[in-house]
Protein backbone atom coordinates (compact mmCIF):
# COMPACT_ATOMS: atom_id res chain seq x y z
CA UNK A 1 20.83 34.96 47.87
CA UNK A 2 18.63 33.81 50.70
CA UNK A 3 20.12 32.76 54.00
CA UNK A 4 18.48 29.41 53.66
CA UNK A 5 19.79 29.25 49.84
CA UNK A 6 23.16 29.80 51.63
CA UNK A 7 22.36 27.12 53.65
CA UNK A 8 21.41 24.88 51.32
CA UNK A 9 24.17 25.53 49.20
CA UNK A 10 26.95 24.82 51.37
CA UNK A 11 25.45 21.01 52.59
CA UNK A 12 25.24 20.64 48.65
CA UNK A 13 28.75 21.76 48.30
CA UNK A 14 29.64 19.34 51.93
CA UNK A 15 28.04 16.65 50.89
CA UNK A 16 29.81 16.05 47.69
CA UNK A 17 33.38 16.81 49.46
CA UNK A 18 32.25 14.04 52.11
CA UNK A 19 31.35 11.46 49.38
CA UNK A 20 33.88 12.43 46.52
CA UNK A 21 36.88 12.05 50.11
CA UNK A 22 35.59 8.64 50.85
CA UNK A 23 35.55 7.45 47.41
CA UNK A 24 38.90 8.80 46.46
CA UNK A 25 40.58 7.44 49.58
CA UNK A 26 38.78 3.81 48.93
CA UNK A 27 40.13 4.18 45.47
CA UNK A 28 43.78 4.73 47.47
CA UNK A 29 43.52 2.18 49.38
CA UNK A 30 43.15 -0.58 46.52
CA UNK A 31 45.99 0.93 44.97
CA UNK A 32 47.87 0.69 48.50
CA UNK A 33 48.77 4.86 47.80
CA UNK A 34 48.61 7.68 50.31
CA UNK A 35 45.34 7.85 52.40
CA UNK A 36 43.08 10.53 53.84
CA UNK A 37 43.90 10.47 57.03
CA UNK A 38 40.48 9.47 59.36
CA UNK A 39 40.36 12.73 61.44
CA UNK A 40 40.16 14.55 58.44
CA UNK A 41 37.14 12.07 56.92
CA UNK A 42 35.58 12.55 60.19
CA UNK A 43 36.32 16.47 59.89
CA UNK A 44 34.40 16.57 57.07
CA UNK A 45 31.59 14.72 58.41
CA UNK A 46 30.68 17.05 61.25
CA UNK A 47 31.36 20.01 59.16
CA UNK A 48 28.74 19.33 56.83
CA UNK A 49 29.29 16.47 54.94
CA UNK A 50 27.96 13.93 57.37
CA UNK A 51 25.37 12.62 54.47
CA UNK A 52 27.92 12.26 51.63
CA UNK A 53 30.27 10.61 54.22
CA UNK A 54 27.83 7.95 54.88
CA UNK A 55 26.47 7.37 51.19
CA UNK A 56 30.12 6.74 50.09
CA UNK A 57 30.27 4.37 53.04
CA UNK A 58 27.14 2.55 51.76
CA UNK A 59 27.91 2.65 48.11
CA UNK A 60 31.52 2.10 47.80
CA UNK A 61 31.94 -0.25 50.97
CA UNK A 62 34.33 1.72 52.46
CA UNK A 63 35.10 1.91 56.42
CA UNK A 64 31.87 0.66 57.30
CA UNK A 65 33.03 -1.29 59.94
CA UNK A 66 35.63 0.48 61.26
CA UNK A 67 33.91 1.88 65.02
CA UNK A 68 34.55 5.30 64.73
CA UNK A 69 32.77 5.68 61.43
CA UNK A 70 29.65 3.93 62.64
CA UNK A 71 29.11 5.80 65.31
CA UNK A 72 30.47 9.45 64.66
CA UNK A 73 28.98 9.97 60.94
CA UNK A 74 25.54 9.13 61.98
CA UNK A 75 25.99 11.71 65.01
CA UNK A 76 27.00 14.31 63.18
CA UNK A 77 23.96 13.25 60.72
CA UNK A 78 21.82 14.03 64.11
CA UNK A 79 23.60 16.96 65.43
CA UNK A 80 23.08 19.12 62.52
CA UNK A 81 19.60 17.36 62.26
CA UNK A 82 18.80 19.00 66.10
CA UNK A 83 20.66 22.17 65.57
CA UNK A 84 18.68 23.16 62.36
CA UNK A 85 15.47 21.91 63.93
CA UNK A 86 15.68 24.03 67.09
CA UNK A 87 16.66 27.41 64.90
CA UNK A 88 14.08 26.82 62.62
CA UNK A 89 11.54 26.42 65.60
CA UNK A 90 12.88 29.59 67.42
C-alpha cells in the first residue's frame, strides 16, 4: 500500500468517525442521554475528521452555533489543508 493510499485511507476512516460522533451525540441529545463530551468532538476534528465533523454539523443541525465549533472545525479543515499542501510541494 502506497503512502498516499495510507493517507487517503485514514481521512476516509476520520471522516466517517467525525460525522458518525456528531450524529450519534445529536441523536443523544434529543433523547436527553449521555453526550460526547466537546473536547473529544473537537479531538476528532483536528485529528482528521475535520470534514465529517462539519458535514454532520450541516446535515444534522447539530452545534452549529455553538462558537467553538464554528471556528475550530473549519481551522482544522485549513490546517491539514496547508500542511498537506506544503509536503506535497517540497
Amino acid at each position: 500500500m502506497t503512502v498516499y493510499l495510507s493517507i487517503l485511507l485514514f481521512y476516509g476512516v476520520m471522516t466517517v468517525i467525525g460525522f458518525v460522533s456528531m450524529w450519534r451525540d445529536k441523536r443523544q441529545a434529543k433523547q436527553r442521554a449521555w453526550r460526547t463530551p466537546e473536547a473529544t468532538l473537537l479531538t476528532i476534528a483536528f485529528l482528521g475528521g475535520a470534514l465529517g465533523t462539519l458535514l454532520a454539523m450541516q446535515l444534522v443541525r447539530h452545534k452549529t452555533r455553538t462558537a467553538k465549533f464554528q471556528l475550530f472545525v473549519p481551522l482544522a479543515i485549513l490546517l491539514h489543508a496547508t500542511v498537506w499542501i506544503l509536503w506535497l510541494r517540497s
